[in-house]
C-alpha atoms as a PDB file:
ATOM      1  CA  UNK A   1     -25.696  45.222 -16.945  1.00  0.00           C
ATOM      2  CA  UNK A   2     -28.984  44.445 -15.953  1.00  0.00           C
ATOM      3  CA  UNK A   3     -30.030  44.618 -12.379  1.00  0.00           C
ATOM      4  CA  UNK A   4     -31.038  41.041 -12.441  1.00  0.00           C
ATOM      5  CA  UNK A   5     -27.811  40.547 -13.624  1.00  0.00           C
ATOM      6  CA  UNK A   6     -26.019  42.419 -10.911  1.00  0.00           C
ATOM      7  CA  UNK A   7     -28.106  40.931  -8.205  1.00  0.00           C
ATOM      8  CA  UNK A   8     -27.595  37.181  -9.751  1.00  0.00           C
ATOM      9  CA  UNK A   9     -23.738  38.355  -9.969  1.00  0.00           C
ATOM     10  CA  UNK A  10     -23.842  39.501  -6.374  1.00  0.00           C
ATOM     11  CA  UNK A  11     -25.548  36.640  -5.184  1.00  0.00           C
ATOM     12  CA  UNK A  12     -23.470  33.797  -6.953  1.00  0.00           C
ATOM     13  CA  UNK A  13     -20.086  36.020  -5.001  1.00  0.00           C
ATOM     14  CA  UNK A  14     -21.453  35.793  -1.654  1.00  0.00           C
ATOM     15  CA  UNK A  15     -22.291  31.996  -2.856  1.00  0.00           C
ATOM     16  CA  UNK A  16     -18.901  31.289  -3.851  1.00  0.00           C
ATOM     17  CA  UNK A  17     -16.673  33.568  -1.481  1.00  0.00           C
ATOM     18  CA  UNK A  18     -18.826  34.239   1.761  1.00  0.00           C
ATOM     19  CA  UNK A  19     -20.731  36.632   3.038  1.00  0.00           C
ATOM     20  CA  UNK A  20     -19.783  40.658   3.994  1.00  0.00           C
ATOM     21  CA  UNK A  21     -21.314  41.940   6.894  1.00  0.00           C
ATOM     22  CA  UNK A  22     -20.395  45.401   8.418  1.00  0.00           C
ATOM     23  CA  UNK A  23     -17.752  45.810   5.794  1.00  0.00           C
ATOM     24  CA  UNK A  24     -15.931  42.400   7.099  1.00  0.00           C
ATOM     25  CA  UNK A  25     -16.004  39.467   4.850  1.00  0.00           C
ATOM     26  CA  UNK A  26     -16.685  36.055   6.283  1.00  0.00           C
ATOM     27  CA  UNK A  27     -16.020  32.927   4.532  1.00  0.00           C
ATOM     28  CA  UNK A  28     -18.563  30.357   4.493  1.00  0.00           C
ATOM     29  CA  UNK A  29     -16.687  27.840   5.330  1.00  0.00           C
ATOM     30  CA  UNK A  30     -13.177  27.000   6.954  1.00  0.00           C
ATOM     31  CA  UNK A  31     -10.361  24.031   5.471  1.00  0.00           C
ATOM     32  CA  UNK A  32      -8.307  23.500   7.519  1.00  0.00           C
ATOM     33  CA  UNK A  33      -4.819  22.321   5.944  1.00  0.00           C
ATOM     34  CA  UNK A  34      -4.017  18.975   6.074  1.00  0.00           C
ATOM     35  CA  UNK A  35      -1.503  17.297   8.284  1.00  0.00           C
ATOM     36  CA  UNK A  36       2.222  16.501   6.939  1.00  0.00           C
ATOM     37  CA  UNK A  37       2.558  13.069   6.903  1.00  0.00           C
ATOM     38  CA  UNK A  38       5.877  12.342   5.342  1.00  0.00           C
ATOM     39  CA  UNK A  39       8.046   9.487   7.900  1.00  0.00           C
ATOM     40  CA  UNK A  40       9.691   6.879   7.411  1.00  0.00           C
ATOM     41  CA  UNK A  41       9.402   3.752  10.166  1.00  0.00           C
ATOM     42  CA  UNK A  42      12.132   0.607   9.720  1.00  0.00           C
ATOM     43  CA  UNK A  43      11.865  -3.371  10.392  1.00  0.00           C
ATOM     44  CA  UNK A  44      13.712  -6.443   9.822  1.00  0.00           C
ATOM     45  CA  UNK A  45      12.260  -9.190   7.202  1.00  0.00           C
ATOM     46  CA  UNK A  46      13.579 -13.122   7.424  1.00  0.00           C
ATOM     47  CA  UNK A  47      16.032 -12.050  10.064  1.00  0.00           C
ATOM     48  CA  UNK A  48      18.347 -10.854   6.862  1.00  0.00           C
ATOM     49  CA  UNK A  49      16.343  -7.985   5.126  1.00  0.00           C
ATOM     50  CA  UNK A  50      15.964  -3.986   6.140  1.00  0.00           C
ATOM     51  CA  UNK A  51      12.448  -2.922   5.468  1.00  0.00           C
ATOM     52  CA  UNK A  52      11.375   0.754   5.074  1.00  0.00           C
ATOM     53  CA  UNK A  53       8.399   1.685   4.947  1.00  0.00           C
ATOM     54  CA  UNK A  54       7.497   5.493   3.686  1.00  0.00           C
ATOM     55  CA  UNK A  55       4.676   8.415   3.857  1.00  0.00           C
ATOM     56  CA  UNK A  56       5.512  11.542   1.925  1.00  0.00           C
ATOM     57  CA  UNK A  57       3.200  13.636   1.743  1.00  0.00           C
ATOM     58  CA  UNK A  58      -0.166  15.364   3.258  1.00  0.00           C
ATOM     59  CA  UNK A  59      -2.266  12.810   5.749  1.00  0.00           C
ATOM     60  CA  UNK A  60      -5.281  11.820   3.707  1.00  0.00           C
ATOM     61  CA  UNK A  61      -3.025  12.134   0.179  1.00  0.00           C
ATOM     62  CA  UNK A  62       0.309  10.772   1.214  1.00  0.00           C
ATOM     63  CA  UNK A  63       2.103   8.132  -1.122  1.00  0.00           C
ATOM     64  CA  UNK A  64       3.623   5.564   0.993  1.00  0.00           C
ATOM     65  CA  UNK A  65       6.656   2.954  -0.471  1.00  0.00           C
ATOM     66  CA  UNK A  66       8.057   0.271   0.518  1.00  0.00           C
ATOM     67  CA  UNK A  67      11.580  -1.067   0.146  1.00  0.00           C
ATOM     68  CA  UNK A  68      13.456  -4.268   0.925  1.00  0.00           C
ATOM     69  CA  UNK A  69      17.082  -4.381   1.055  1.00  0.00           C
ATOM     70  CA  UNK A  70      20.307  -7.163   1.449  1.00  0.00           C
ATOM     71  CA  UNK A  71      22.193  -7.147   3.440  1.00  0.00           C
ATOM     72  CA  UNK A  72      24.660  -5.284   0.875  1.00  0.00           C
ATOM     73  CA  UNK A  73      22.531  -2.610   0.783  1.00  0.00           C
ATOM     74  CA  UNK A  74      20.687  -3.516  -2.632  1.00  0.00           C
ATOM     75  CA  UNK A  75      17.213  -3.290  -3.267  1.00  0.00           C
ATOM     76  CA  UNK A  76      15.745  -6.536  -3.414  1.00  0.00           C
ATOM     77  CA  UNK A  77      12.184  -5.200  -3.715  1.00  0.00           C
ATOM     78  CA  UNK A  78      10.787  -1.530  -3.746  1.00  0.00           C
ATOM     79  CA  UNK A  79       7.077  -0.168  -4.975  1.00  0.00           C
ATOM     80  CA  UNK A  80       5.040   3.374  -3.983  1.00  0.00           C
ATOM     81  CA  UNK A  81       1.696   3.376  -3.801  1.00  0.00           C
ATOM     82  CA  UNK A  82      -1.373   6.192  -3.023  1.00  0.00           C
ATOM     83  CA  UNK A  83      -2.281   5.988   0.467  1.00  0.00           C
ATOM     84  CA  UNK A  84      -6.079   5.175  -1.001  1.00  0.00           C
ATOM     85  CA  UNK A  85      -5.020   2.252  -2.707  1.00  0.00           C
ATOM     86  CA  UNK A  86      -3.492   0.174  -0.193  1.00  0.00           C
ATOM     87  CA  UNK A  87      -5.301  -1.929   2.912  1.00  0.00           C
ATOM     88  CA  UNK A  88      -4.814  -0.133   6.201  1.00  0.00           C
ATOM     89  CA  UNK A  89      -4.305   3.366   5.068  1.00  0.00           C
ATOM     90  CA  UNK A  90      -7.746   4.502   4.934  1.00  0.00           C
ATOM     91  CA  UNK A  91      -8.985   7.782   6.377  1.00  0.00           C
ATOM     92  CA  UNK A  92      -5.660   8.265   8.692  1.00  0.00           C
ATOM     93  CA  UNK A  93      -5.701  12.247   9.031  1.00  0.00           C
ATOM     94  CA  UNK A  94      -2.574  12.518  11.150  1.00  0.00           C
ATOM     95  CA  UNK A  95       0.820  11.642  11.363  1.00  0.00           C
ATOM     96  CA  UNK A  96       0.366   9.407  14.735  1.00  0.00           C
ATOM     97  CA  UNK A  97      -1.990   7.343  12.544  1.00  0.00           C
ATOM     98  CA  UNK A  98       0.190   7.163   9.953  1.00  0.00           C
ATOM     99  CA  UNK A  99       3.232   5.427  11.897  1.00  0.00           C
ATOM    100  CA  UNK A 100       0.930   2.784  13.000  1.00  0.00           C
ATOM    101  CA  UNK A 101      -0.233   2.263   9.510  1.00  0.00           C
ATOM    102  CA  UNK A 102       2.882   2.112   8.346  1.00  0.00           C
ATOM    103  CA  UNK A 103       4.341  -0.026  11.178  1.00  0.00           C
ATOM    104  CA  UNK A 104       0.849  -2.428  10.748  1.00  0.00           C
ATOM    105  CA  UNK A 105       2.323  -2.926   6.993  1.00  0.00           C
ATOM    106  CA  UNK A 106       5.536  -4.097   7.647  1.00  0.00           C
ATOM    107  CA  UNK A 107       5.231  -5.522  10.758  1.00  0.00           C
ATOM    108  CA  UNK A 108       1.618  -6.879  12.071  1.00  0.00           C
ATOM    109  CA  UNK A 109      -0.177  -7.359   8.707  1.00  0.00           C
ATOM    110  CA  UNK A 110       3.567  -9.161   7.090  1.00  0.00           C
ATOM    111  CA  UNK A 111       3.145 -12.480   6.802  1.00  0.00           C
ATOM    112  CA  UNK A 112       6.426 -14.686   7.185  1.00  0.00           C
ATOM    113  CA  UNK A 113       6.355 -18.368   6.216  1.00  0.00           C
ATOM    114  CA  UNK A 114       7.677 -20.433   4.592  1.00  0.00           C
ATOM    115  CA  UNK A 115       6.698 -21.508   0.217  1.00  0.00           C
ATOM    116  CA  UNK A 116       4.939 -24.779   1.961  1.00  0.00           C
ATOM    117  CA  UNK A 117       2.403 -22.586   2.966  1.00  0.00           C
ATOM    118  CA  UNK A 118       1.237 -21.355  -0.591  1.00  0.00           C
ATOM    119  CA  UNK A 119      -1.628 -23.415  -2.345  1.00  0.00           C
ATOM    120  CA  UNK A 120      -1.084 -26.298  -4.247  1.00  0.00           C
ATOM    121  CA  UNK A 121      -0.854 -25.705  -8.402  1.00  0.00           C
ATOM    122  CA  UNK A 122      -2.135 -29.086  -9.688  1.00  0.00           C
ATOM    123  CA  UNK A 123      -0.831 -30.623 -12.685  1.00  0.00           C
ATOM    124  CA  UNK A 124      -2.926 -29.260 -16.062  1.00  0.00           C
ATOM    125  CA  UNK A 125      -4.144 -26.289 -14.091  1.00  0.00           C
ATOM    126  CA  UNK A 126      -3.855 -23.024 -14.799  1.00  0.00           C
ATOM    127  CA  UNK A 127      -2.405 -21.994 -11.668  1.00  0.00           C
ATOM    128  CA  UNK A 128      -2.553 -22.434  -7.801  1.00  0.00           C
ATOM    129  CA  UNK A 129      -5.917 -23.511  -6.365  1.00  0.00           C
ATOM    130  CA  UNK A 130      -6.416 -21.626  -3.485  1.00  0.00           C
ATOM    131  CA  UNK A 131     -10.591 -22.130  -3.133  1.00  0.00           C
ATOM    132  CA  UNK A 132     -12.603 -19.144  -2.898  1.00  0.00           C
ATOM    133  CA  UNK A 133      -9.126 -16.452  -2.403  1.00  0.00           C
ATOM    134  CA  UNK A 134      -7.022 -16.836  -5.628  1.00  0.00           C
ATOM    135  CA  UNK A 135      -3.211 -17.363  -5.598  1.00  0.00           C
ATOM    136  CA  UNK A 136      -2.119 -15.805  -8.792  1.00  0.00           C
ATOM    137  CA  UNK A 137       1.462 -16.580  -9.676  1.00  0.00           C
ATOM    138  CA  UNK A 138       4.204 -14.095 -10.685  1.00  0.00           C
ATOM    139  CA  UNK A 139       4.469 -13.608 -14.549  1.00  0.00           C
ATOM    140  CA  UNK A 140       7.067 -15.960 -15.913  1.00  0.00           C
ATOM    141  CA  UNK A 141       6.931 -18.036 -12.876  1.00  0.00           C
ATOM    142  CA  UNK A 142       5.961 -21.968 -14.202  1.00  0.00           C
ATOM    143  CA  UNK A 143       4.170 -24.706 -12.395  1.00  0.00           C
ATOM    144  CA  UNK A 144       7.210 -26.600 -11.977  1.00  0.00           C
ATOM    145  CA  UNK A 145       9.345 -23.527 -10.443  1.00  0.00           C
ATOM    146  CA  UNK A 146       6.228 -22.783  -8.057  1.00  0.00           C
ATOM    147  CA  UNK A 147       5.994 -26.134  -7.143  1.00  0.00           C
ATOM    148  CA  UNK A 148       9.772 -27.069  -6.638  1.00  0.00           C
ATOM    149  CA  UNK A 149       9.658 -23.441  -4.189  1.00  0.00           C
ATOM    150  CA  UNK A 150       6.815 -25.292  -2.571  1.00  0.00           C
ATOM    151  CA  UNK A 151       8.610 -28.306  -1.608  1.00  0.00           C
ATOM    152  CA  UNK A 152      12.101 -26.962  -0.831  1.00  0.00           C
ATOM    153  CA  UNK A 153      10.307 -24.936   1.836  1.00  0.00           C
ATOM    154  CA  UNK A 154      11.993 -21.613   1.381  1.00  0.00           C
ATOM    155  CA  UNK A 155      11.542 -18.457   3.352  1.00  0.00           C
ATOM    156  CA  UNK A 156       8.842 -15.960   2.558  1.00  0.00           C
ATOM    157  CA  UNK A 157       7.319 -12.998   3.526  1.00  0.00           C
ATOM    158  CA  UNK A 158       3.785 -11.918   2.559  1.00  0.00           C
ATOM    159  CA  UNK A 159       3.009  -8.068   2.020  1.00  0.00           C
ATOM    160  CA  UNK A 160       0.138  -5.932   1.407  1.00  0.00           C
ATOM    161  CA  UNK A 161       0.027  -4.644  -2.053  1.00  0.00           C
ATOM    162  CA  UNK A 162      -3.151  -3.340  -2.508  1.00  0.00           C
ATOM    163  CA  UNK A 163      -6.701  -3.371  -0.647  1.00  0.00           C
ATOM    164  CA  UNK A 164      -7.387  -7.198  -1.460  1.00  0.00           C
ATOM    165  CA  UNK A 165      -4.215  -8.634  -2.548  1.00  0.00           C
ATOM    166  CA  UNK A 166      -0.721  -9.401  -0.444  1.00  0.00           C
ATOM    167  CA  UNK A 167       2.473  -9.689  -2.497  1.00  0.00           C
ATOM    168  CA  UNK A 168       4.662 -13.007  -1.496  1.00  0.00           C
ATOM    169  CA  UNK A 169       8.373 -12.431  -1.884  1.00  0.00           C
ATOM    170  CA  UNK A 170      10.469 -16.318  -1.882  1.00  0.00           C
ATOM    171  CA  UNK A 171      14.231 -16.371  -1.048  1.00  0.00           C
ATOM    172  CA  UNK A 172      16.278 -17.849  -4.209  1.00  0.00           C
ATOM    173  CA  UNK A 173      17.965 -20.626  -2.404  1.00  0.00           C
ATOM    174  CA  UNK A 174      21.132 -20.083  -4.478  1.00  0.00           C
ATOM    175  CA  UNK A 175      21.363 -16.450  -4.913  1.00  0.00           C
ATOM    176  CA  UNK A 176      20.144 -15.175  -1.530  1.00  0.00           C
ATOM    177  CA  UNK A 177      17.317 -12.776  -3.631  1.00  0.00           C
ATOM    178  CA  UNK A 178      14.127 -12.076  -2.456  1.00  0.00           C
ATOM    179  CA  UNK A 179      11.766 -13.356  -5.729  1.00  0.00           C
ATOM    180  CA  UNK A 180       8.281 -12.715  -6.465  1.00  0.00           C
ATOM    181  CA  UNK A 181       6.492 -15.461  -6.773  1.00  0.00           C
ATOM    182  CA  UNK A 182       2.518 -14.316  -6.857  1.00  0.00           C
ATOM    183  CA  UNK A 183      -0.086 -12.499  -5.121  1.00  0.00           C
ATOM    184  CA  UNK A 184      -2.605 -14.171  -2.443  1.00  0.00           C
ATOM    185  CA  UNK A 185      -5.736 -12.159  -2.618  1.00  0.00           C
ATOM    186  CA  UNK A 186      -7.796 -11.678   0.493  1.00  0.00           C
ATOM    187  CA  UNK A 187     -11.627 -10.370   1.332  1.00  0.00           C
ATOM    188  CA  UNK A 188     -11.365  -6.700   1.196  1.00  0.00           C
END
């Protein structure tokens, strides 16, 4: 080996690994480990539904979950999502952050309504006009079940799904079942 090659070899170490003074290596830089942020924080939907809401994980790269159950126990509605990817979860570091983030999502940013509130789908449109915020309904859900939700005024609760959109759950009338009917997007 060349001593340009040595010195480049030396030089790219201390580079990469830190620098050794006296015989003592320091590093050139410190991370610090992440905080746990795995919890789990609890609320009550439509006076009838247990909500959990979930971090697992290390603050900053935590997935967080939600779940909606009956009153049977039975999932009504459940979905996990990357901490990133979801409104009101940015840049929270520790776990004190994270319980109000996850109390924010089920409890100050939910929504609860009732279907009367949701946007008007016209007759020969392609879906709900909701002006410059889209209403995009569920897949499989048709103008005239939207619309007949709409009038019958039926409970609903309005969650955020992702970091422009809320997810609008309807209770079936008959059943008892929380149903998707759409997402509402919002300014993000």
């Amino acid at each position: 080996m060349s001593f340009r090659n040595f010195l480049f070899s030396k030089t790219l170490n201390i580079a990469i690994t830190g620098v050794v003074l006296g015989g003592l290596a320091f590093p050139l830089s410190q991370n610090a480990a992440a905080e746990e942020c795995s919890q789990s924080v609890e609320a009550v939907w439509l006076d009838t539904y247990s909500v959990e809401a979930d971090a697992q994980g290390e603050c900053g790269s935590a997935e967080v979950s939600l779940a909606v159950f009956n009153q049977s126990g039975g999932i009504e509605y459940q979905a996990t999502f990357d901490q990133n990817d979801l409104f009101g979860f940015y840049g929270i570091e520790t776990l004190t952050d994270m319980q109000a983030a996850l109390l924010d999502w089920i409890s100050g940013y939910t929504d609860v309504a009732t279907s009367a509130k949701l946007p008007v789908w016209p007759e020969g449109a392609e879906g709900p006009q909701a002006g410059e915020f889209p209403f995009y309904a569920e897949e499989g859900v048709t103008r005239e079940i939207y619309e007949r939700a709409r009038q019958e005024e039926r409970p609903m609760v309005c969650s955020i799904q992702g970091t422009e959109s809320q997810l609008c759950l309807v209770k079936n009338p008959k059943s008892g079942a929380l149903e998707s009917i759409g997402v509402q997007t919002f300014p993000g």
